[in-house]
C-alpha atoms as a PDB file:
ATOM      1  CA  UNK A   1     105.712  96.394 103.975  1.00  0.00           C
ATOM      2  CA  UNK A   2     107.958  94.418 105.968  1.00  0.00           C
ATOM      3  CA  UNK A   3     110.497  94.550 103.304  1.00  0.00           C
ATOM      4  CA  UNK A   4     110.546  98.371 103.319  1.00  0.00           C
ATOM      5  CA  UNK A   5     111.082  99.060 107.309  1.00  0.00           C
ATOM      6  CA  UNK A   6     114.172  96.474 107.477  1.00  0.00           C
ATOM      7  CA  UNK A   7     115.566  98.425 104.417  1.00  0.00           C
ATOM      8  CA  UNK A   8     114.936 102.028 106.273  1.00  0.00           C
ATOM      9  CA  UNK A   9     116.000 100.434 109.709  1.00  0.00           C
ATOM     10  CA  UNK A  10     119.325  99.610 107.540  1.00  0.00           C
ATOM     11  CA  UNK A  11     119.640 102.653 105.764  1.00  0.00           C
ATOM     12  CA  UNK A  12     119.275 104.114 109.238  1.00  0.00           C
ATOM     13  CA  UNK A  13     121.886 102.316 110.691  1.00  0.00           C
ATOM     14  CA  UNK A  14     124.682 103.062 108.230  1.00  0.00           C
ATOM     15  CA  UNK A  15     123.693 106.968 108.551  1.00  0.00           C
ATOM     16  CA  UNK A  16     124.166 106.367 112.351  1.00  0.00           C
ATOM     17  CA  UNK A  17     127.195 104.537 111.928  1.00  0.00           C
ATOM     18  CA  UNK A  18     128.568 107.561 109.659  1.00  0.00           C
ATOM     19  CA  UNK A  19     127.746 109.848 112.061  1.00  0.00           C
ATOM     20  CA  UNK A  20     129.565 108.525 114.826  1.00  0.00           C
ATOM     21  CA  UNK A  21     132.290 107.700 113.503  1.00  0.00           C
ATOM     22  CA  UNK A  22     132.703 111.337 111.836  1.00  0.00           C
ATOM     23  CA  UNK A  23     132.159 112.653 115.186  1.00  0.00           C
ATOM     24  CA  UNK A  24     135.056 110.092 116.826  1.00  0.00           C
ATOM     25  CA  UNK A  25     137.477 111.028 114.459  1.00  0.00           C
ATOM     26  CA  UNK A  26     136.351 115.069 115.365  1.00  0.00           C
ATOM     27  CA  UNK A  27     136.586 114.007 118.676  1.00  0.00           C
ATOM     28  CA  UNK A  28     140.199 112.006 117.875  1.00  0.00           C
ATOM     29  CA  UNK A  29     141.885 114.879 116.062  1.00  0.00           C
ATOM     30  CA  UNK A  30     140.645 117.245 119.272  1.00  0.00           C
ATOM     31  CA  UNK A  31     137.934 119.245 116.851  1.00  0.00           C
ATOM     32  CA  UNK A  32     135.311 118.660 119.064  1.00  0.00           C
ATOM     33  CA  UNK A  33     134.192 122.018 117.981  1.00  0.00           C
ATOM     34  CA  UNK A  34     133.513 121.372 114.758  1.00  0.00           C
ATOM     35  CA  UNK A  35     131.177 118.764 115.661  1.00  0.00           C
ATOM     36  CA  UNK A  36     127.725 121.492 115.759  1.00  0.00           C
ATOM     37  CA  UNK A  37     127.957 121.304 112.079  1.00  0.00           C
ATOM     38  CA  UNK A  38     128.078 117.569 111.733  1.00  0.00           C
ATOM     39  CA  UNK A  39     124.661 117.427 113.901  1.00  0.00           C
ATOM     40  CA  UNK A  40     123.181 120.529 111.889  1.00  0.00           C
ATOM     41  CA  UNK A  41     123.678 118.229 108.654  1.00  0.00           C
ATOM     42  CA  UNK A  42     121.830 115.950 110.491  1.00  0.00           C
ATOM     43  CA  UNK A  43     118.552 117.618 111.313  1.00  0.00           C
ATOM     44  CA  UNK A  44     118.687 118.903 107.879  1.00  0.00           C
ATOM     45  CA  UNK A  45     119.134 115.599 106.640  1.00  0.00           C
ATOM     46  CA  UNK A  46     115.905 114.071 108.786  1.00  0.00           C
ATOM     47  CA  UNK A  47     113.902 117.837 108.279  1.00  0.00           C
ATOM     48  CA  UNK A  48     114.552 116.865 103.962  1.00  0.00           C
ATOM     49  CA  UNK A  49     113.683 113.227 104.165  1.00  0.00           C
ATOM     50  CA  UNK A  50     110.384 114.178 106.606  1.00  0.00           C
ATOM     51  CA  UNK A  51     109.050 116.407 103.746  1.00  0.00           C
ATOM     52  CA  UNK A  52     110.074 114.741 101.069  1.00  0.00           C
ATOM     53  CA  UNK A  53     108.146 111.374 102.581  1.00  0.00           C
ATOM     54  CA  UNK A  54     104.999 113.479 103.266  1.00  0.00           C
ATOM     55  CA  UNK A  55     105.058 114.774  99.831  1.00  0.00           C
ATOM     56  CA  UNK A  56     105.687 111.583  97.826  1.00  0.00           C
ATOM     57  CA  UNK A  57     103.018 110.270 100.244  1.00  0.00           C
ATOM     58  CA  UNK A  58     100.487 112.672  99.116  1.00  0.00           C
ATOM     59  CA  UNK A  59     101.501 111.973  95.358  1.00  0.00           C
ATOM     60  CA  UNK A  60     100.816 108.271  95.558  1.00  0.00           C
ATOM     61  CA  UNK A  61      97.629 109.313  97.146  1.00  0.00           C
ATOM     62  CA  UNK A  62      96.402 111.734  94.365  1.00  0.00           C
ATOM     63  CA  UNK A  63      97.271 109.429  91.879  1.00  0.00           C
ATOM     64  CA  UNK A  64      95.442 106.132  93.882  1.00  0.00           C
ATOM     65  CA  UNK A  65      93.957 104.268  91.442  1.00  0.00           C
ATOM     66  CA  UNK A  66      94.931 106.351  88.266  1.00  0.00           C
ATOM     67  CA  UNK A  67      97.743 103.906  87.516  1.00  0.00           C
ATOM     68  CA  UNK A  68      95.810 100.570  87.135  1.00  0.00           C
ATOM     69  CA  UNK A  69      93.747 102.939  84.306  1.00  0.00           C
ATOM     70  CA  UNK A  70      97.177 103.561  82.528  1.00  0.00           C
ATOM     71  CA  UNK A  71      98.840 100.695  83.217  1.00  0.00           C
ATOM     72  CA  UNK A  72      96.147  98.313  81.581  1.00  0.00           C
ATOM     73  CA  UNK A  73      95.834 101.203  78.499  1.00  0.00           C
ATOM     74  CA  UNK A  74      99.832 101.006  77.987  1.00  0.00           C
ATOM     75  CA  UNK A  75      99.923  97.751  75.850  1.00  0.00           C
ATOM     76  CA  UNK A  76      97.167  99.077  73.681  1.00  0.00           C
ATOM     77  CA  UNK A  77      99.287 101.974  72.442  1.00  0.00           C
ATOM     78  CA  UNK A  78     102.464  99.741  71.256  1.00  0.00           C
ATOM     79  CA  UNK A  79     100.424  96.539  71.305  1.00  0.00           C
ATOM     80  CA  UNK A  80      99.158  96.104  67.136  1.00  0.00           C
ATOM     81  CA  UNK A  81      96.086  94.122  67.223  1.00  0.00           C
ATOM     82  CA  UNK A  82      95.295  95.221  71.242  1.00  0.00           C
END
C-alpha cells in the first residue's frame, strides 16, 4: 500500500512539474493567454483518472475473491497429471 502512494505522489509530481513549466515557458514567450487551455487539460486529466479509479475500483470489487477460484484452476488446464 505504501508502495503505491509514493509511486502516485511521484507520478504526481512530474505532472506538476510539466505543468509548470509549460505554463513558464507560456508565460516566457508572453502567451499567457494560452495558458486556460493548459489548466482545462488539467481538470480533464484529474476528471479521467477520478473515474477511471472509481471504476477499476468497483471491478476489483465484483471480481473479490473470483480470482483465487481461477487462479488455483489455471495449472489444471495446461498442467497433465493436475
Amino acid at each position: 500500500m505504501i508502495a503505491a502512494l509514493l509511486i502516485t505522489l511521484r507520478e504526481g509530481l512530474e505532472a506538476a512539474l510539466i505543468v509548470g513549466i509549460v505554463l513558464g515557458v507560456l508565460r516566457k514567450l508572453r502567451r499567457a493567454d494560452r495558458s486556460k487551455p493548459v489548466w482545462i487539460g488539467v481538470a480533464t486529466a484529474v476528471g479521467v483518472s477520478a473515474v477511471a479509479g472509481l471504476a477499476l475500483n468497483a471491478l476489483g470489487v465484483a471480481f473479490e475473491g473470483r480470482g483465487e477460484e481461477t487462479s488455483r484452476a489455471w495449472p489444471c488446464c495446461w498442467l497433465p497429471g493436475c
